[in-house]
N, C-alpha and C. Protein backbone atom coordinates (compact mmCIF):
# COMPACT_ATOMS: atom_id res chain seq x y z
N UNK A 1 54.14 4.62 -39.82
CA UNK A 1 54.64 4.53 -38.48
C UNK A 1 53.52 4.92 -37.55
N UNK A 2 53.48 4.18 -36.53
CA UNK A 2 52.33 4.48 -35.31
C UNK A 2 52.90 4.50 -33.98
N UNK A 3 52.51 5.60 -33.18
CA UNK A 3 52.51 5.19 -31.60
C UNK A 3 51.44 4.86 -30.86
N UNK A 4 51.51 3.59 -30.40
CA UNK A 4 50.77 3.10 -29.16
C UNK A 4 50.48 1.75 -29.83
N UNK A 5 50.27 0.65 -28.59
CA UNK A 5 50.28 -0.52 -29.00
C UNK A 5 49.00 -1.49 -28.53
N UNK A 6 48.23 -0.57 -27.88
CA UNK A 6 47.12 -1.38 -27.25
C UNK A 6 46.06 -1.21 -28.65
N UNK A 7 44.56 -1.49 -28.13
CA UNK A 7 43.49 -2.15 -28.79
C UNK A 7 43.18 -1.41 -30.04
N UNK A 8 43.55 0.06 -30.20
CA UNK A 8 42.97 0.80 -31.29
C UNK A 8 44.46 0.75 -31.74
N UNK A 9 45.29 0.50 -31.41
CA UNK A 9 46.49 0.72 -32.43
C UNK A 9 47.01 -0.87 -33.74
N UNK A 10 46.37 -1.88 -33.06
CA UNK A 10 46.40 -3.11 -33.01
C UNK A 10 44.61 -3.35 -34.05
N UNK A 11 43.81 -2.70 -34.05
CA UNK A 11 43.00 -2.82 -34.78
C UNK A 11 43.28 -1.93 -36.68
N UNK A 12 43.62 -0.96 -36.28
CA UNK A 12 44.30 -0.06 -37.01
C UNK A 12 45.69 -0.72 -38.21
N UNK A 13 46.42 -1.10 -36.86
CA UNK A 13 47.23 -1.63 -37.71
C UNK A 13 47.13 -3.28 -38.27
N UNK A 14 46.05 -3.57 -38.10
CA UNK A 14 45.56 -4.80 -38.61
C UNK A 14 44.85 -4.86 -40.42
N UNK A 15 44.33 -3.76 -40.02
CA UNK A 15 43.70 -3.34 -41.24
C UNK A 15 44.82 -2.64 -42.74
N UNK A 16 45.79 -1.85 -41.82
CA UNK A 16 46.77 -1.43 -42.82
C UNK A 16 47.92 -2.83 -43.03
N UNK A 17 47.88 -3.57 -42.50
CA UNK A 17 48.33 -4.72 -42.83
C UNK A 17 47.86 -5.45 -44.02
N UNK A 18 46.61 -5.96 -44.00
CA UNK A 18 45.78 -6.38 -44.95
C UNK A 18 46.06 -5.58 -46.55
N UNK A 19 46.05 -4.74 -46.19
CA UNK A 19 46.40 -3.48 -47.38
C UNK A 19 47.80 -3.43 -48.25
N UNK A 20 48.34 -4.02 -47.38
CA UNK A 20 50.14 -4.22 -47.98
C UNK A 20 50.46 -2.53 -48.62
N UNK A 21 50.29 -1.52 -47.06
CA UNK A 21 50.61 -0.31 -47.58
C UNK A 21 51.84 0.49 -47.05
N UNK A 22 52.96 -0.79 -47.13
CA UNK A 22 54.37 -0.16 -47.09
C UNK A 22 54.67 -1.06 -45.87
N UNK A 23 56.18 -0.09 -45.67
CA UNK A 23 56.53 -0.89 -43.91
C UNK A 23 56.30 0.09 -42.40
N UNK A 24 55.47 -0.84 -41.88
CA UNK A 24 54.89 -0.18 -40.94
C UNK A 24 56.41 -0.04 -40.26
N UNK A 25 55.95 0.89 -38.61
CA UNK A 25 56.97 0.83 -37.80
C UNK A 25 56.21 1.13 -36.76
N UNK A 26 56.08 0.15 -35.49
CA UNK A 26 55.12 0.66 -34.14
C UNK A 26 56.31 0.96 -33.29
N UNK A 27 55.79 2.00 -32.51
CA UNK A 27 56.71 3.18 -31.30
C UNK A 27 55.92 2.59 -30.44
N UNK A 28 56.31 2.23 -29.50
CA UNK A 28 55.39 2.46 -28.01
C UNK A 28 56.20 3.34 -26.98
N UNK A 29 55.50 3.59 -25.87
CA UNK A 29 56.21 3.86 -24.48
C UNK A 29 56.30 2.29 -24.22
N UNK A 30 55.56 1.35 -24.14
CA UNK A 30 56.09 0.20 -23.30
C UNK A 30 56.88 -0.31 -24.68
N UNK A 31 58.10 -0.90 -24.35
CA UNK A 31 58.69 -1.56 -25.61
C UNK A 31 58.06 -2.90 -26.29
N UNK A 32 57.85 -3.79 -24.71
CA UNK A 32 57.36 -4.81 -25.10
C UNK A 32 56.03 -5.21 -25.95
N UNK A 33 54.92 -4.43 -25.72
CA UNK A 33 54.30 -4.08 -25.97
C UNK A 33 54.08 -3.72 -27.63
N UNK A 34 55.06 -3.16 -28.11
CA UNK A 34 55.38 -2.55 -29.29
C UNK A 34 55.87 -3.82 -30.03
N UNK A 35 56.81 -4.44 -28.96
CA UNK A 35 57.41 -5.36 -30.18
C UNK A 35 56.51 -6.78 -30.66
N UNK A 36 55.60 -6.68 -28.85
CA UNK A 36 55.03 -7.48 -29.48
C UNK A 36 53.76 -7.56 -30.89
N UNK A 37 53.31 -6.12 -31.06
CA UNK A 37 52.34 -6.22 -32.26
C UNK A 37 53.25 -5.78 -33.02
N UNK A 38 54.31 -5.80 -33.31
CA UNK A 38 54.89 -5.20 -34.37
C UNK A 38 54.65 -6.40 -35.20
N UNK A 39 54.80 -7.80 -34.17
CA UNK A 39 55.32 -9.26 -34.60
C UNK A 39 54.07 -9.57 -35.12
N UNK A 40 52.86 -9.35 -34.63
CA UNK A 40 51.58 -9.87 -35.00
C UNK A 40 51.33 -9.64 -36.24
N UNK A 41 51.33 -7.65 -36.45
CA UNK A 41 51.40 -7.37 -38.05
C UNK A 41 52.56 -7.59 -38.90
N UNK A 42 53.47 -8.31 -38.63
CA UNK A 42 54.96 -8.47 -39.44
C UNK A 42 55.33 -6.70 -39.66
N UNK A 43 55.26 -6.13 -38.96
CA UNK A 43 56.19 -4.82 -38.79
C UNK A 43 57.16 -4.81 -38.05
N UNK A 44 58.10 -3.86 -37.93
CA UNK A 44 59.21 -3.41 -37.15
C UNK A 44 59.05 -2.46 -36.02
N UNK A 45 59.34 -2.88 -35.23
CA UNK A 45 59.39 -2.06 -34.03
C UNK A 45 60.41 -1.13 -33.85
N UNK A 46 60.09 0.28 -32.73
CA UNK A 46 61.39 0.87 -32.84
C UNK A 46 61.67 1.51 -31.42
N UNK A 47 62.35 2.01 -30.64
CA UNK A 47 62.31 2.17 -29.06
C UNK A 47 61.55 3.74 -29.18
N UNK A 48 61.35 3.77 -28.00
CA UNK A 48 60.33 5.58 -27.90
C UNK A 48 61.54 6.44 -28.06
N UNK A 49 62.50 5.99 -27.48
CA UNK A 49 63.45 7.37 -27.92
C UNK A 49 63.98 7.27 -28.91
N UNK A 50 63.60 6.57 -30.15
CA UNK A 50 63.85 6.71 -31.45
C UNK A 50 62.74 7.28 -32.47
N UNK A 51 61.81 7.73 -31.67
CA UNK A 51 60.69 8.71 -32.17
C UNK A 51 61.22 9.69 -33.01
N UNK A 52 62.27 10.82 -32.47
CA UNK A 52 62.27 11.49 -33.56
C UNK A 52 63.19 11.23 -34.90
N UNK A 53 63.61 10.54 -34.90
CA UNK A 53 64.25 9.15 -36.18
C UNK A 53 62.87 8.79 -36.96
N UNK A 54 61.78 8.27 -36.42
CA UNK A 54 60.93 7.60 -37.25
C UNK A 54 60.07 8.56 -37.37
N UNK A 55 60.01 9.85 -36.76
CA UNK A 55 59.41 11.46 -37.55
C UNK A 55 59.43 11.48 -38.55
N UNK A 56 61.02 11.59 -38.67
CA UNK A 56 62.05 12.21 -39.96
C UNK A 56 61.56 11.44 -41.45
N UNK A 57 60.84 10.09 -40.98
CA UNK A 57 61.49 9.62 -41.98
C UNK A 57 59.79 8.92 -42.50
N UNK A 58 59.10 8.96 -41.80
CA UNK A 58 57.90 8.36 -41.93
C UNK A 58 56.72 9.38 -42.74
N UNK A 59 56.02 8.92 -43.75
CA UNK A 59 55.02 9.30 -44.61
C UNK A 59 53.74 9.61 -43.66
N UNK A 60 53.58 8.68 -43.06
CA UNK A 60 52.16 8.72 -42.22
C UNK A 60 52.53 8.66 -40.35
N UNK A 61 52.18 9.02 -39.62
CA UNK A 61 52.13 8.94 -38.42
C UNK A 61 50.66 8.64 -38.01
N UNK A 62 50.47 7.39 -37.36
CA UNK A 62 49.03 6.93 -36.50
C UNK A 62 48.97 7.15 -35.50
N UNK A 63 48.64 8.15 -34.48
CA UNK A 63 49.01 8.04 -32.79
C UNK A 63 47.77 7.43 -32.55
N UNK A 64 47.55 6.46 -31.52
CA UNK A 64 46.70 5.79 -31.17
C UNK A 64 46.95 5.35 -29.97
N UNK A 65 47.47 5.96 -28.85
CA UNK A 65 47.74 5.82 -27.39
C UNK A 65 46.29 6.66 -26.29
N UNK A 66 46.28 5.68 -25.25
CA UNK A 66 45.44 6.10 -24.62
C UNK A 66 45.91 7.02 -23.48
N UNK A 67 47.23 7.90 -23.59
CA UNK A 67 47.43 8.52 -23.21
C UNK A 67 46.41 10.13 -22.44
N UNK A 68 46.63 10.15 -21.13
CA UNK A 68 45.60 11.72 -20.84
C UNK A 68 46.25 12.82 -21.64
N UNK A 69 47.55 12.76 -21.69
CA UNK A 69 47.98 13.63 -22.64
C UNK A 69 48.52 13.71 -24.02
N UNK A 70 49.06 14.83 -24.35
CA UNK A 70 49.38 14.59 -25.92
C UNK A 70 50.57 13.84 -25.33
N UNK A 71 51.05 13.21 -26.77
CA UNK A 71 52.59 11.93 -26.27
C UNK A 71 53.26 12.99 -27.63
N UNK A 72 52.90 13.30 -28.63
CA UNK A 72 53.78 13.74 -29.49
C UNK A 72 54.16 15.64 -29.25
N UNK A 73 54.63 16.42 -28.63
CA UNK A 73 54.76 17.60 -28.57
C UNK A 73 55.02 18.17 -29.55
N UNK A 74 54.35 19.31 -29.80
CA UNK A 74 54.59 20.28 -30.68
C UNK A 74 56.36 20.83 -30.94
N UNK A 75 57.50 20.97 -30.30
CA UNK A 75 58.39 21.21 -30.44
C UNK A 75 59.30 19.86 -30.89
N UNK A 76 58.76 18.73 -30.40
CA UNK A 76 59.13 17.68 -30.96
C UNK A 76 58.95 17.59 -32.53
N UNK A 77 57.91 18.18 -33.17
CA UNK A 77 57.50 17.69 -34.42
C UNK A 77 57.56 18.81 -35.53
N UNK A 78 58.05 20.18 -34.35
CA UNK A 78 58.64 21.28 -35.52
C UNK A 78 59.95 20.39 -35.93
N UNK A 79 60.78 20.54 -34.92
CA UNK A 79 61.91 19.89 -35.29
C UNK A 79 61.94 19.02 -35.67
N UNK A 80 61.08 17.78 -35.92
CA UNK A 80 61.49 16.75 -37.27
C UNK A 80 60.97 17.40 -38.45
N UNK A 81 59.97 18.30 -38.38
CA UNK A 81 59.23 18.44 -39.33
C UNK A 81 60.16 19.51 -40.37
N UNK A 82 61.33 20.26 -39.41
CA UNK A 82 62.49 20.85 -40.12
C UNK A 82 63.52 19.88 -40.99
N UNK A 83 64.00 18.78 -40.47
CA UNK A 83 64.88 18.04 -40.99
C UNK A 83 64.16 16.76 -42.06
N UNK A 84 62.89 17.21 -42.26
CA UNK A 84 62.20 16.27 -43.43
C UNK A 84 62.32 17.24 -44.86
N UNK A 85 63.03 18.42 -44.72
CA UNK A 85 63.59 19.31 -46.09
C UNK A 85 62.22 19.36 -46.92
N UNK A 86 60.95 19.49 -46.64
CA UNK A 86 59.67 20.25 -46.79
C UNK A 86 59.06 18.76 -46.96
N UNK A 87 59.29 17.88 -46.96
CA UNK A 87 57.90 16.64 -47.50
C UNK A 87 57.01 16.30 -46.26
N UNK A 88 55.91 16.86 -46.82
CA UNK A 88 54.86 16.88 -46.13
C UNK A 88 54.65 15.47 -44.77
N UNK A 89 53.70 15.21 -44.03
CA UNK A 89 53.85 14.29 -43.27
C UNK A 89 52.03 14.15 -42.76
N UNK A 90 51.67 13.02 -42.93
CA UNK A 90 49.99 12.88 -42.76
C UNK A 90 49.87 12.40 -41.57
N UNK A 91 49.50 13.09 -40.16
CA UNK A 91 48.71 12.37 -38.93
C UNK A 91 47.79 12.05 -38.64
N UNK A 92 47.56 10.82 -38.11
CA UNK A 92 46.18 10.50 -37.95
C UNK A 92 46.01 10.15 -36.42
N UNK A 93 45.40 11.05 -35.48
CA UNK A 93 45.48 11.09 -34.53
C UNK A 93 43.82 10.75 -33.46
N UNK A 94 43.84 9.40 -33.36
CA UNK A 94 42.62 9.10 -32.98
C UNK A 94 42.51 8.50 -31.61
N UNK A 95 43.68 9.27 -30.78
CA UNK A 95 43.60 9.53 -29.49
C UNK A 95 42.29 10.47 -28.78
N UNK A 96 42.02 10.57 -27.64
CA UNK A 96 40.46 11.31 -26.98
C UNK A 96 41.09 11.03 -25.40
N UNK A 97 41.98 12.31 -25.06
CA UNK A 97 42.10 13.53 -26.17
C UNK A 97 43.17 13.40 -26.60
N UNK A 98 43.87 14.07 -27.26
CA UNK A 98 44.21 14.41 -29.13
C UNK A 98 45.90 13.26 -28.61
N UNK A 99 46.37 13.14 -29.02
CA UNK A 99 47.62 12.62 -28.89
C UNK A 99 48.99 13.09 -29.68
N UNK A 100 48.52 14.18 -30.36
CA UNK A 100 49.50 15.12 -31.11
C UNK A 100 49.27 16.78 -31.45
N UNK A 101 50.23 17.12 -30.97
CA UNK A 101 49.62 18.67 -30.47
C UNK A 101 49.53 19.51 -31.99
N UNK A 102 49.01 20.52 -32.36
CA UNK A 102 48.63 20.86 -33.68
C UNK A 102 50.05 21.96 -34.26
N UNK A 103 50.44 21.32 -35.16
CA UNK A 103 51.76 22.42 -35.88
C UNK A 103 51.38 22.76 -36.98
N UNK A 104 51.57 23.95 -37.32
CA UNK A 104 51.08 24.87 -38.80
C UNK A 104 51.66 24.06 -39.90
N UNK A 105 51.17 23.75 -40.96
CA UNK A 105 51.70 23.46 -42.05
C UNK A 105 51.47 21.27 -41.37
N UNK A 106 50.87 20.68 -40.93
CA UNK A 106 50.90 20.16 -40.57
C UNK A 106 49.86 19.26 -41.26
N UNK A 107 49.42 18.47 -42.04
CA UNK A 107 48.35 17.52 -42.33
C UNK A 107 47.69 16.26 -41.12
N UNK A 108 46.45 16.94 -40.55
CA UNK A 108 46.63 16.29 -39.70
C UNK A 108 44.85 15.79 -39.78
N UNK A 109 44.19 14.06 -39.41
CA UNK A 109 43.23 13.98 -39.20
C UNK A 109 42.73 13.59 -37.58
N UNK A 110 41.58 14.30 -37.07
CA UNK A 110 41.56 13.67 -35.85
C UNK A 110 40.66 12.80 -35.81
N UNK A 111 40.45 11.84 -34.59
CA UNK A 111 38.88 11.00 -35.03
C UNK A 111 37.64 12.06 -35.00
N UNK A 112 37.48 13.07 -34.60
CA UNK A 112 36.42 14.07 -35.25
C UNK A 112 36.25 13.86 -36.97
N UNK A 113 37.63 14.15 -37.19
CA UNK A 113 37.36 14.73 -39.01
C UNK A 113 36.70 13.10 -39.72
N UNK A 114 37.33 12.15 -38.88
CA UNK A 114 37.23 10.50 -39.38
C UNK A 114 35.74 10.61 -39.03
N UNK A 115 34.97 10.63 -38.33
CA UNK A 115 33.47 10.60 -37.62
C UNK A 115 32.81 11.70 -38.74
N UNK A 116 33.44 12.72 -39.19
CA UNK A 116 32.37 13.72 -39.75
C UNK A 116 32.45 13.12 -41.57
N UNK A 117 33.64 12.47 -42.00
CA UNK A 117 33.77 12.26 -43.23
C UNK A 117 32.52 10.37 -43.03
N UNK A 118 32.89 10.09 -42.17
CA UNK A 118 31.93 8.82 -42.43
C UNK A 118 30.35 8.79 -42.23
N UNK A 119 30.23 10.38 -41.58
CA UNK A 119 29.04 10.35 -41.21
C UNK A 119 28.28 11.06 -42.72
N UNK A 120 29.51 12.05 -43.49
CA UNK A 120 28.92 12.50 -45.40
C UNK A 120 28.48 11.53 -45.27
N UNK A 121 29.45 10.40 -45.56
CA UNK A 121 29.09 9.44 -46.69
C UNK A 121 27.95 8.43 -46.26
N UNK A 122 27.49 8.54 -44.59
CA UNK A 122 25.94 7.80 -44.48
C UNK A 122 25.02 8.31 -45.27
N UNK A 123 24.92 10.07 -44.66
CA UNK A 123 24.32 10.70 -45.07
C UNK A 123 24.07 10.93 -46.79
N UNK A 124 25.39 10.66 -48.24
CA UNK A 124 25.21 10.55 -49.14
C UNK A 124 24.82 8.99 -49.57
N UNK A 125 24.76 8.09 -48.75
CA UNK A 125 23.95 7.05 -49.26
C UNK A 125 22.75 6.87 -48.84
N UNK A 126 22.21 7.43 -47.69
CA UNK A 126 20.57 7.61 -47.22
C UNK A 126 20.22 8.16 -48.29
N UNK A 127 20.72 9.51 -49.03
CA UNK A 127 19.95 10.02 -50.24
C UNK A 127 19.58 9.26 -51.62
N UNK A 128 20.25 8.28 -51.35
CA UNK A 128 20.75 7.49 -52.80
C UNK A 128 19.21 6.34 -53.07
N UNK A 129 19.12 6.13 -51.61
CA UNK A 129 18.17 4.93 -51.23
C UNK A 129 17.44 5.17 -52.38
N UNK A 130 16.13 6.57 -52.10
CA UNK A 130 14.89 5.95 -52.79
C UNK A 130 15.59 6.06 -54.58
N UNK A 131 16.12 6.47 -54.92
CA UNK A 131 16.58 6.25 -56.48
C UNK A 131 16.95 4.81 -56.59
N UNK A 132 17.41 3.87 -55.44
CA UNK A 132 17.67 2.69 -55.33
C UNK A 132 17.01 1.71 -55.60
N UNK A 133 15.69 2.42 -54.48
CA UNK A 133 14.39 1.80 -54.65
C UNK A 133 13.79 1.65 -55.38
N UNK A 134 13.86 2.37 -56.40
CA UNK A 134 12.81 2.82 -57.91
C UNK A 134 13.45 1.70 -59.07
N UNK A 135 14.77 1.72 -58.61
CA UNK A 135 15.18 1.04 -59.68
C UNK A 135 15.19 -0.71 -58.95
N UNK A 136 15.00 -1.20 -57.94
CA UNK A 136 14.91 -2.31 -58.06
C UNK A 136 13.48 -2.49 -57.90
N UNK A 137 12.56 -1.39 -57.80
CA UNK A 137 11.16 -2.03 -58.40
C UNK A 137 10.90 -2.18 -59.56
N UNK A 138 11.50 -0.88 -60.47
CA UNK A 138 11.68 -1.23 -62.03
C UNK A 138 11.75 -2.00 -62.58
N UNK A 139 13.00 -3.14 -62.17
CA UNK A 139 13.64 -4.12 -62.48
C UNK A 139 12.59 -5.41 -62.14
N UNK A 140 12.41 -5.05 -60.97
CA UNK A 140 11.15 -6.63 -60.15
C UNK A 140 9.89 -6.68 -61.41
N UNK A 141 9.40 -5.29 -61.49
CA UNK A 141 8.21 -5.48 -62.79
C UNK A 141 9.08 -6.35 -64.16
N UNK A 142 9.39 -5.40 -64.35
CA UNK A 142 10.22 -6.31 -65.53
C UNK A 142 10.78 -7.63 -65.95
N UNK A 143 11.22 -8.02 -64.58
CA UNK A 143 11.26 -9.57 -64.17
C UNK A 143 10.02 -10.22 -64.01
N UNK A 144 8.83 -9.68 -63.18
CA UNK A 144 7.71 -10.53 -63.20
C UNK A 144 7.01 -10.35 -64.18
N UNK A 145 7.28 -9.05 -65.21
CA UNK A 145 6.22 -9.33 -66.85
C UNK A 145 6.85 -10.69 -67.32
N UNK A 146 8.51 -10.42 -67.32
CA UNK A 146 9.24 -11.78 -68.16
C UNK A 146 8.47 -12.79 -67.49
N UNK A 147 8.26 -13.34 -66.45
CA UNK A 147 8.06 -14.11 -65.65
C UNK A 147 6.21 -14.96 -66.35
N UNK A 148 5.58 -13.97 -66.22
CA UNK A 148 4.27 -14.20 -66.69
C UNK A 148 3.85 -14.56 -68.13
N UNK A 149 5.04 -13.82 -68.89
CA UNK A 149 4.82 -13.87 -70.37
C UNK A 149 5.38 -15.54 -71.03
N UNK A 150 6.05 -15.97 -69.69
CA UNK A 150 6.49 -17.39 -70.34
C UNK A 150 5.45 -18.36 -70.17
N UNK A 151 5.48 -19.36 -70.70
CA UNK A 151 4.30 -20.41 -71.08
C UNK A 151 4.62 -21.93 -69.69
């Protein structure tokens, strides 16, 4: 389930589309808006004041509204987060700034944590390079001995 329906929510949910990773559900404040990418990704749409319904019941939450403020409140999301009878709930909140306010016990990524985990993994493949390198020169000799040794 995601809120917001413009360009990062619509890129986002383009990609989890591709993925065939369950049934989405887009929230907007504008309805239309909502229903209309719901239609683009073959998801279901659901009205904003059925937010805390699709709390309750949703595995993942995407906020992706360009909202100045948070759209999901902290008292909003104790209280679903009570009537989900302890199963955890994963946010991914890549609003700037944040679009879901922070609750204890809460699994939550922001686009910070998304920026610092993609920036490891540049950083663990820059290291990788010259071992990379060694081995496709390895390989090039080896190919051009084969290369020379034929008649």
């Amino acid at each position: 389930m995601y809120s917001g329906s413009g360009v990062a929510a619509r890129d986002i949910g383009r990609q989890l589309a591709k993925r065939a990773t369950g049934v989405m559900t887009v929230v907007g404040r504008n309805p239309e808006k909502a229903a209309d990418l719901a239609r683009q990704l073959a998801a279901r749409s659901a009205p904003w004041d059925a937010l805390d319904r699709e709390l309750q019941e949703a595995d993942v939450l995407i906020a992706a509204t360009a909202a100045p403020n948070p759209v999901v409140r902290r008292d909003r999301l104790e209280r679903c987060l009570s009537a989900r009878a302890g199963r955890r709930m994963l946010v991914i909140d890549v609003g700037m700034p944040r679009n879901v306010e922070s609750v204890d016990g809460l699994d939550c990524l922001t686009i910070d944590d998304i920026a610092a985990k993609r920036d490891e993994a540049l950083t663990r493949r820059q290291r990788a390079v010259p071992a990379v390198e060694a081995i496709v020169e390895r390989e090039m000799d080896r190919w051009m001995k084969w290369v020379w040794a034929r008649s």
